[in-house]
Protein backbone atom coordinates (compact mmCIF):
# COMPACT_ATOMS: atom_id res chain seq x y z
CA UNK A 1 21.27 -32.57 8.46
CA UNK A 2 19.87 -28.95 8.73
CA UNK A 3 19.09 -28.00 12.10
CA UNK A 4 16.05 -25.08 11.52
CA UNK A 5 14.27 -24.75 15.03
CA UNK A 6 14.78 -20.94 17.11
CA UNK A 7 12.44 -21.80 20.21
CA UNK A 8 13.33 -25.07 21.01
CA UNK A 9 11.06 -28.23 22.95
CA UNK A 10 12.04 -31.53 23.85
CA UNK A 11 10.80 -33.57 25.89
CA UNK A 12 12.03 -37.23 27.31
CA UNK A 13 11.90 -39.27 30.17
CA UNK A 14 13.98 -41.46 32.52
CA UNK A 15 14.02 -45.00 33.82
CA UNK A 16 12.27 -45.99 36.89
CA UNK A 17 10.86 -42.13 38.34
CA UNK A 18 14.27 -40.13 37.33
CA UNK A 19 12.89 -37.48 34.79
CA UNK A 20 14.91 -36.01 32.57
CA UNK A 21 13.86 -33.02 30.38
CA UNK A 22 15.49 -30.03 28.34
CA UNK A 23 13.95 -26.81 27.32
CA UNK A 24 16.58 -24.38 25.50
CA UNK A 25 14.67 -20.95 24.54
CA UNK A 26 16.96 -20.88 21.58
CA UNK A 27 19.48 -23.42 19.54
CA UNK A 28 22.56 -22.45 17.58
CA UNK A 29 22.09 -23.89 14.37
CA UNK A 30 24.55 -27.03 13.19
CA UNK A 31 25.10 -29.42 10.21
CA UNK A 32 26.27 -32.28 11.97
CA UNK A 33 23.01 -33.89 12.88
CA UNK A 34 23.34 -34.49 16.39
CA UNK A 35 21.86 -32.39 19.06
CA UNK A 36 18.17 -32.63 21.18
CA UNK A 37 14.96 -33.28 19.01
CA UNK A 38 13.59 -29.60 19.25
CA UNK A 39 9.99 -28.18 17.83
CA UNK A 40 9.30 -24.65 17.46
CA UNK A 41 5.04 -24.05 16.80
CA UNK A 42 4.73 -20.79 15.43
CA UNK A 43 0.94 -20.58 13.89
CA UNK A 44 -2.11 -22.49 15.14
CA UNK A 45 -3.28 -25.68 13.51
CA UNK A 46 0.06 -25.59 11.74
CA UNK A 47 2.92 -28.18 12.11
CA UNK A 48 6.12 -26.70 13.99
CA UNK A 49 9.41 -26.13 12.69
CA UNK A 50 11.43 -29.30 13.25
CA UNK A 51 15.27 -29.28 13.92
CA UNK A 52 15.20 -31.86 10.76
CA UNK A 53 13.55 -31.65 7.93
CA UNK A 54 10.83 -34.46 6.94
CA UNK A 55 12.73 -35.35 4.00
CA UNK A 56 16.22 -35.58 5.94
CA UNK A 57 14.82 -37.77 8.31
CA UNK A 58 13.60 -40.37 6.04
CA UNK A 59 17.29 -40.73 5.08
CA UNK A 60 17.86 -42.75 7.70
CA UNK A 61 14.32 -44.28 8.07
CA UNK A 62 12.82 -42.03 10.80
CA UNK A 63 10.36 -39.86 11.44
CA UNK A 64 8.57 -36.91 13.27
CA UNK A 65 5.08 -36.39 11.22
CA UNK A 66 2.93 -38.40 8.55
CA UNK A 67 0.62 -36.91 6.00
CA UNK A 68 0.40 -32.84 6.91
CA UNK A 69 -2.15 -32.79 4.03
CA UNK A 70 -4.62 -35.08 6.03
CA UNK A 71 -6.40 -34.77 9.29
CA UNK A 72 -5.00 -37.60 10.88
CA UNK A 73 -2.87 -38.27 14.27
CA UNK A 74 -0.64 -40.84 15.56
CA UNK A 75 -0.76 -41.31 18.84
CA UNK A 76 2.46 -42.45 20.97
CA UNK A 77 2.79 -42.89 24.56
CA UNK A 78 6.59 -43.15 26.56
CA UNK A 79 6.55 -45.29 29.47
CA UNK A 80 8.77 -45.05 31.69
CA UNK A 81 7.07 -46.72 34.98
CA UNK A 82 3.89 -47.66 36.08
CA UNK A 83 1.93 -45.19 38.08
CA UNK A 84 -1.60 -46.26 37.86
CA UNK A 85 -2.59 -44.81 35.07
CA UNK A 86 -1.78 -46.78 32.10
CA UNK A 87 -4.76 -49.20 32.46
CA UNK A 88 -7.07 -45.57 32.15
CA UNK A 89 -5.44 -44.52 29.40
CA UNK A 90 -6.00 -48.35 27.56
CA UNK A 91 -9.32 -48.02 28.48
CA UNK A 92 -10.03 -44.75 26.64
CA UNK A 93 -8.00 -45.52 23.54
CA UNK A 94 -10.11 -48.93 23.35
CA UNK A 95 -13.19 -46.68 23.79
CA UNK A 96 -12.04 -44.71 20.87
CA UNK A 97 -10.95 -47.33 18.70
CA UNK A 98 -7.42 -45.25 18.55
CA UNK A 99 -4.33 -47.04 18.10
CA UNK A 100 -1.34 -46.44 19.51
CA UNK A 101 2.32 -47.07 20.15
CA UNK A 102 3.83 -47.38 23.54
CA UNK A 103 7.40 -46.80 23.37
CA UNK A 104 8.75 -48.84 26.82
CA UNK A 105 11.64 -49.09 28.70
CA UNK A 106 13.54 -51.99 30.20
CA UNK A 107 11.92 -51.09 33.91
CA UNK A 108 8.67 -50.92 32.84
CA UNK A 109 8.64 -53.96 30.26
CA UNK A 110 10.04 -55.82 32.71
CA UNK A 111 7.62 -54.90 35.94
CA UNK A 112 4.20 -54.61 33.93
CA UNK A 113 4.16 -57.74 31.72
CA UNK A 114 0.31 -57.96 32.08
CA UNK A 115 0.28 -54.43 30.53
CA UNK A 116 2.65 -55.10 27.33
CA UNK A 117 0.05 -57.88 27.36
CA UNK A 118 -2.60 -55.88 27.14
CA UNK A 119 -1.14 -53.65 24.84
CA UNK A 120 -0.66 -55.86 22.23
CA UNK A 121 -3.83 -57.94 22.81
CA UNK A 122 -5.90 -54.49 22.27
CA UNK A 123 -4.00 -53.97 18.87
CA UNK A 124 -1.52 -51.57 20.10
CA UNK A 125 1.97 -51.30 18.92
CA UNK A 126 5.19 -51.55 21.71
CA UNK A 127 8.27 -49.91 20.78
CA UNK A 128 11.48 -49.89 21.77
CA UNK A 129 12.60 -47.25 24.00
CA UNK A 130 16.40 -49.12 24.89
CA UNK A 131 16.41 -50.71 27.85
CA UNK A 132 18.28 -48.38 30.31
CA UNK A 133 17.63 -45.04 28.58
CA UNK A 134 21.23 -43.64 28.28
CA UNK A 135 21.95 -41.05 26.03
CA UNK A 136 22.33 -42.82 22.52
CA UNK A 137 23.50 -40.43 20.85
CA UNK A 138 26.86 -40.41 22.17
CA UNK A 139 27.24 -44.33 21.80
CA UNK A 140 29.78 -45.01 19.54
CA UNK A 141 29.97 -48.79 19.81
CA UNK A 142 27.04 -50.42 17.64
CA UNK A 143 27.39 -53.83 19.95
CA UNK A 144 26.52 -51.14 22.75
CA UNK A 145 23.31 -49.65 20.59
CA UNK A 146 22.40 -52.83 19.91
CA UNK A 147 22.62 -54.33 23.17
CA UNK A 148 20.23 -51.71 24.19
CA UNK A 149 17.51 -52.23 22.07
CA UNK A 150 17.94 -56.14 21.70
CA UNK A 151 17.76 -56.42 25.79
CA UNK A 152 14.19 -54.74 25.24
CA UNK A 153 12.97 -57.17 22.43
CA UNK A 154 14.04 -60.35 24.59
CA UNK A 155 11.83 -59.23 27.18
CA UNK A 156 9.40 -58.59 24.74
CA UNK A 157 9.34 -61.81 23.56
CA UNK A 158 9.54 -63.90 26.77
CA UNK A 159 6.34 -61.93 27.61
CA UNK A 160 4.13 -62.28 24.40
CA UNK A 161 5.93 -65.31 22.30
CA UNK A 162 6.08 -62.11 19.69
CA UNK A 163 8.48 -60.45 18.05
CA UNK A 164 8.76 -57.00 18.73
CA UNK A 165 7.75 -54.44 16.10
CA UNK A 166 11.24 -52.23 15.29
CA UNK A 167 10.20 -48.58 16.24
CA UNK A 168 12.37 -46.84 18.41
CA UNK A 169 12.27 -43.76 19.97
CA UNK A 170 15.63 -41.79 21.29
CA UNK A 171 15.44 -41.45 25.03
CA UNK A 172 15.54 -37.76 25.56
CA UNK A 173 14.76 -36.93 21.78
CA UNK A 174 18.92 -36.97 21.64
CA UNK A 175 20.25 -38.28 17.99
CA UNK A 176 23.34 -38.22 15.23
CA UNK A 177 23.21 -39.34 12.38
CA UNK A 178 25.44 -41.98 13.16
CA UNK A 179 22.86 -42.99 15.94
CA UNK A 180 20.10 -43.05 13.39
CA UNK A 181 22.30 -45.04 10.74
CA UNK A 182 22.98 -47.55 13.71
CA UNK A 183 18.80 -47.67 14.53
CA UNK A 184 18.46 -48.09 10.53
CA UNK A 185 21.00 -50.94 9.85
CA UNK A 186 19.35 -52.85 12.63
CA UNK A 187 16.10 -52.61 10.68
CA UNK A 188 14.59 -49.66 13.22
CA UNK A 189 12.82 -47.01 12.04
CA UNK A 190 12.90 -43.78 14.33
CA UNK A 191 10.28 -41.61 15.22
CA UNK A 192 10.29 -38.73 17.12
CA UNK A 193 7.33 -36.52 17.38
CA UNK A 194 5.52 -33.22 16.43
CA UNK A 195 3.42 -32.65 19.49
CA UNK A 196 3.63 -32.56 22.92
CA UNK A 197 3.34 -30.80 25.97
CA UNK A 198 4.43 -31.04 29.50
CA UNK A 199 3.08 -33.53 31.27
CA UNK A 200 5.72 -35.69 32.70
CA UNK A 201 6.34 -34.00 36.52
CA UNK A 202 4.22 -36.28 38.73
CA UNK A 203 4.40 -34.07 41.67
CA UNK A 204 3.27 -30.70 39.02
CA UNK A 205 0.87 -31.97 36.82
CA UNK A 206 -0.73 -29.83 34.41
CA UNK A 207 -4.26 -29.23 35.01
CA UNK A 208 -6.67 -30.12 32.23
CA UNK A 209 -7.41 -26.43 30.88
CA UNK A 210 -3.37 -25.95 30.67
CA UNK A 211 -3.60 -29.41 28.52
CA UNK A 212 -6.33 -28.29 26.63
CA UNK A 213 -4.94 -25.64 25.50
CA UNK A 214 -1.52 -27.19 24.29
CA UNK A 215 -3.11 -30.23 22.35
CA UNK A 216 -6.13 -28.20 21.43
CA UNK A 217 -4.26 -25.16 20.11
CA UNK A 218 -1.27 -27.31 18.50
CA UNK A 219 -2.85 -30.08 17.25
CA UNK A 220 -2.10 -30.25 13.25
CA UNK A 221 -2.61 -32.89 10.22
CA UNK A 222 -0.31 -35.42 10.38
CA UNK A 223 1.02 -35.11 14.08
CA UNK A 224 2.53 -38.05 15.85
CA UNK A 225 1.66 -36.96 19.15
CA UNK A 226 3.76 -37.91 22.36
CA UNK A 227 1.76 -38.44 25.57
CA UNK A 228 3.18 -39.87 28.96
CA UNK A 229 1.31 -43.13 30.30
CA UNK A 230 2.82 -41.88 33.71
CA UNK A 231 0.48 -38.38 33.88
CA UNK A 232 -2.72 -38.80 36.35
CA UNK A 233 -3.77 -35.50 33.49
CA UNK A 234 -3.42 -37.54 30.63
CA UNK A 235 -4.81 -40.44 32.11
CA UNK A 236 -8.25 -38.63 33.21
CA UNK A 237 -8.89 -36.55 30.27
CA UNK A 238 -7.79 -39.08 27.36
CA UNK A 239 -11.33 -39.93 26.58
CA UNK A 240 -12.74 -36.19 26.25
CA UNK A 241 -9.47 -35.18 24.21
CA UNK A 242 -9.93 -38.13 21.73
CA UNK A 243 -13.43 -36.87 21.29
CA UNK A 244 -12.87 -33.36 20.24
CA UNK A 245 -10.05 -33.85 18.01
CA UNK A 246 -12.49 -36.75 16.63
CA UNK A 247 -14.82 -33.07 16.67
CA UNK A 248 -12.09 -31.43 14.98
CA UNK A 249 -12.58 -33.73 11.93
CA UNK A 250 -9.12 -36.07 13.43
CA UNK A 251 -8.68 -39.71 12.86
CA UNK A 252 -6.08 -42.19 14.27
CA UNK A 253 -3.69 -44.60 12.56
CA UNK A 254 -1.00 -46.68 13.24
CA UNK A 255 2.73 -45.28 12.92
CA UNK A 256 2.69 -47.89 10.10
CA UNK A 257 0.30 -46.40 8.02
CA UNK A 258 2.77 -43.02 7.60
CA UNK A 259 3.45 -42.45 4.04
């Protein structure tokens, strides 16, 4: 897999209220497929440069963007812990109609079972984000990769009598393609994203011009966005972001509905 990003974002986060984020300025190119999920946005209204091609991601059944011919977004939210604001943030994508997927971990599927609840009453999607976020990449064993992500449906389970829809989402945005070939054979598809923004610090939080002016200025067809249900930002300006992308001429759809 061709790595092709120069300005490099990722963005993750940890379990329970460790944070864990990586920003290199620049990446050296590689063909092995493994490194940090990176996006470089170079024009306005245009989709970044991915360290993976569309078309070598789908290899392996994963994902970063849907249709960039079509104004339409996909909206994904990591939780890590509960903060407060995840009930805010339901509220506004019920307002809005907007589905999304909420990519949990083991601490917060296991503490907030009346918001997985919720979630999935209000037609939202919950994904697997493992269960102790480690660093997947760089587990070789696929009884360990699997114990990860099949802790995280249990719970799932014992909470909604459901199944749990097989999306996953790399803690950290770290991958190889063996780690993707293990996510696949287990019957996962992958999906990282192709916008976000820093929002995660809860002690720093962006203020809602800085937001603006990432989602605003970046937003593109097609982009699966990433959000985190732990920012008090995200949380109060949800509602008035969903409106002017719905301005912009932006719809939402499932992560199902990517072509």
């Amino acid at each position: 897999m061709v790595l092709l990003f120069a300005a490099a974002f990722l963005v993750g986060h940890g379990v329970g209220k460790t944070q864990e984020h990586f920003f290199p300025e620049t990446a050296a190119t590689s063909a092995s497929g493994e490194g940090n999920w990176g996006l470089s946005f170079q024009e306005e209204g245009k989709a970044p440069i991915a360290n993976a091609t569309a078309e070598d991601l789908k290899k392996f059944d994963a994902y970063y963007i849907g249709d960039s011919d079509e104004k339409v977004l996909y909206l994904t939210f990591d939780a890590g812990y509960e903060n407060g604001n995840t009930a805010l943030i339901l509220d506004a994508l019920k307002k809005h109609n907007a589905p999304a997927t909420f990519f949990v971990v083991g601490n917060f599927i296991s503490s907030e079972p009346d918001l997985v609840k919720r979630m999935t009453e209000e037609g939202h999607t919950v994904g697997n984000h493992t269960y102790h976020h480690p660093d997947m990449s760089q587990m070789a064993s696929k009884e360990d990769f699997q114990k990860e992500l099949g802790d995280v449906e249990t719970k799932y389970k014992e909470i909604t009598g459901q199944e749990m829809t097989k999306y996953y989402r790399p803690p950290q945005g770290k991958y190889s393609e063996t780690n993707l070939e293990m996510a696949k054979e287990l019957g996962y598809r992958t999906y990282f994203w192709s916008l976000a923004y820093v929002d995660w610090y809860q002690d720093n939080q962006p203020t809602k011009e800085e937001a603006f002016e990432k989602l605003l200025g970046r937003v593109h067809p097609g982009a699966i966005v990433l959000l985190h249900s732990t920012s008090k930002t995200n949380a109060e300006i949800l509602d008035e972001l969903l409106t002017k992308w719905e301005e912009m001429g932006y719809t939402f759809k499932t992560l199902a509905e990517i072509p």
